[in-house]
Protein backbone atom coordinates (compact mmCIF):
# COMPACT_ATOMS: atom_id res chain seq x y z
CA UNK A 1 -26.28 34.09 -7.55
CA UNK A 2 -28.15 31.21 -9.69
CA UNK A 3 -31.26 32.20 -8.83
CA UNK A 4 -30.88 35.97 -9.46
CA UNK A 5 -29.72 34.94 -13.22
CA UNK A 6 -32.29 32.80 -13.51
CA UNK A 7 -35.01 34.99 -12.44
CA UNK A 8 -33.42 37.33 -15.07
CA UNK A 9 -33.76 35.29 -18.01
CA UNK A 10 -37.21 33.64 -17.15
CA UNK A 11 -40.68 34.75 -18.19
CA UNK A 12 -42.86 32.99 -16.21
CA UNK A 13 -41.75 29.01 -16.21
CA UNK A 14 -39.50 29.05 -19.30
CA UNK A 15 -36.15 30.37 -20.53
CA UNK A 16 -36.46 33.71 -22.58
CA UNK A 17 -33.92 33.44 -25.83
CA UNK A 18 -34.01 37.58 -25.60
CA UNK A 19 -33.16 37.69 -22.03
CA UNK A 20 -30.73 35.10 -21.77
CA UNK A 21 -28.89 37.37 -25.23
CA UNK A 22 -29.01 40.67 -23.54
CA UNK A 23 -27.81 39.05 -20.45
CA UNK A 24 -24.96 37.34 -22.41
CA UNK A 25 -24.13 40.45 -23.92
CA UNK A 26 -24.79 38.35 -27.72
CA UNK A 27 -26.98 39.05 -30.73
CA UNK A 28 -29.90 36.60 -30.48
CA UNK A 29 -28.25 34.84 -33.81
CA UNK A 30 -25.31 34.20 -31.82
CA UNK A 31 -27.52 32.76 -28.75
CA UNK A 32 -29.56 30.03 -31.74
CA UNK A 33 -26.26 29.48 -32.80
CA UNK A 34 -24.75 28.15 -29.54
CA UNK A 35 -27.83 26.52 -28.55
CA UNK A 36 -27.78 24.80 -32.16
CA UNK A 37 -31.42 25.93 -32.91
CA UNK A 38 -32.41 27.99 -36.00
CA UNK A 39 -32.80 31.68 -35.08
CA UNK A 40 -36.92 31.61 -35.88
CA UNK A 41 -37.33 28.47 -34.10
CA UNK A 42 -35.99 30.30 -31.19
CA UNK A 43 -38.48 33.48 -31.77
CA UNK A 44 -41.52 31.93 -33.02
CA UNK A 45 -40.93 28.47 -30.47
CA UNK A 46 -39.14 29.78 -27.33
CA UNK A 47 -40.91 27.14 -25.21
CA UNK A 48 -40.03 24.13 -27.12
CA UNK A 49 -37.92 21.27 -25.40
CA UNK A 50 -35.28 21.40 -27.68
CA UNK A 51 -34.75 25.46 -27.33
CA UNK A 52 -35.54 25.01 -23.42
CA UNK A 53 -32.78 22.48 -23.05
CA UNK A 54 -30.32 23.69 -24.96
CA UNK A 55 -31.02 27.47 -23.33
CA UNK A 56 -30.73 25.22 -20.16
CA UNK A 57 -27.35 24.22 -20.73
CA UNK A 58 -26.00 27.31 -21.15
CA UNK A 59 -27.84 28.91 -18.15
CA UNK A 60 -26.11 25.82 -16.29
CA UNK A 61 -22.70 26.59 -17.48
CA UNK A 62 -23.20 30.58 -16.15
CA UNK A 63 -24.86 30.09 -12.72
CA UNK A 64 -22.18 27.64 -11.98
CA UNK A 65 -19.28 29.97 -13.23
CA UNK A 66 -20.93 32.88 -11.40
CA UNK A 67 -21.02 30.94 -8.19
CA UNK A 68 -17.20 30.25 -8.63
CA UNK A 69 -16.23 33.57 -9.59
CA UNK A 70 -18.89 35.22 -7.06
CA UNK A 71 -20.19 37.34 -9.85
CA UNK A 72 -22.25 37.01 -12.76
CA UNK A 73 -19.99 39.39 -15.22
CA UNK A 74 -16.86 37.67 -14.44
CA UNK A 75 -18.68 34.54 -15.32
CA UNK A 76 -20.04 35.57 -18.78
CA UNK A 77 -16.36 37.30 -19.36
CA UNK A 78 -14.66 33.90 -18.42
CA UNK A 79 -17.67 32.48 -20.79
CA UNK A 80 -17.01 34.16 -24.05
CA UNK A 81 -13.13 34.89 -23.17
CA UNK A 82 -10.84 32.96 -20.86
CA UNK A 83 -9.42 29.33 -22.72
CA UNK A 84 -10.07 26.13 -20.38
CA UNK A 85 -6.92 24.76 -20.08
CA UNK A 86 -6.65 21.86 -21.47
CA UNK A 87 -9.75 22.29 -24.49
CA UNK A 88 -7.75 25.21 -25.51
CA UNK A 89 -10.82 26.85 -26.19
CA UNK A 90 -13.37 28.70 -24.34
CA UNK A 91 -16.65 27.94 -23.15
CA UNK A 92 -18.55 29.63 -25.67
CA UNK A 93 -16.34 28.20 -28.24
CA UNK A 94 -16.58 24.35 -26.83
CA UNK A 95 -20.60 25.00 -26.41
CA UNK A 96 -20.46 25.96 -29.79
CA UNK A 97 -18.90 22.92 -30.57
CA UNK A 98 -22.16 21.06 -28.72
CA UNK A 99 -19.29 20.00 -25.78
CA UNK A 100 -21.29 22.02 -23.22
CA UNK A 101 -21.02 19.08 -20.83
CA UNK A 102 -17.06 19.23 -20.92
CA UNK A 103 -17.51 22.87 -19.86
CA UNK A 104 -20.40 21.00 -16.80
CA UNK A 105 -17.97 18.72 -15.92
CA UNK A 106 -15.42 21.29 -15.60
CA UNK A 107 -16.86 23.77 -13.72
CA UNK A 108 -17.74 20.73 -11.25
CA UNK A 109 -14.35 19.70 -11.07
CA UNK A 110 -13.43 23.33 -10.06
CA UNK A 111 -15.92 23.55 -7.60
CA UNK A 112 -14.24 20.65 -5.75
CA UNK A 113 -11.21 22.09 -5.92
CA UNK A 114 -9.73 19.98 -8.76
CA UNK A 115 -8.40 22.61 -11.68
CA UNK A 116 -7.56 21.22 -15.24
């Protein structure tokens, strides 16, 4: 499951910002916004550390909610639209918010059985 998604949103080494949108189902602004990088950073930089990282994160956050839900469109729809419980907000939303490591830590806690 991770490495199919990643293969998907990779051209050659790096993270592609217009890959990783269409396979978010998100308008490229909406992707620089999450990742907190300016929109022509993104375009004109896609292989900088600071757009790789942050385009890491998020990758993160999917493969290990598509491992969990055993498929990469539930993941993305629990991504954009199911609450946490306890954030009251979803994972977009709290990535948004630059906690994309509370969604990590989450998603870890799930995967040892441990729900919030």
């Amino acid at each position: 499951m991770l490495a199919a998604f990643l293969d998907d949103i990779r051209d050659h080494d790096q993270i592609a910002p217009r890959r990783m949108a269409e396979r978010l189902r998100l308008p490229l602004s909406r992707l620089a916004r999450l990742a907190h990088v300016n929109r022509n950073t993104m375009t004109n930089k896609p292989g900088s550390p600071a757009v790789q990282a942050k385009l890491g994160e998020i990758a993160r956050i999917i493969a290990h909610a598509a491992d969990l839900a055993g498929d990469e469109g539930r993941a993305i729809i629990w991504f954009k639209h199911q609450p946490i419980p306890g954030f009251g907000k979803t994972a977009e939303e709290l990535v948004e918010d630059g906690r994309a490591e509370l969604v990590i830590e989450d998603l870890e806690r799930m995967r040892e059985g441990v729900y919030s």
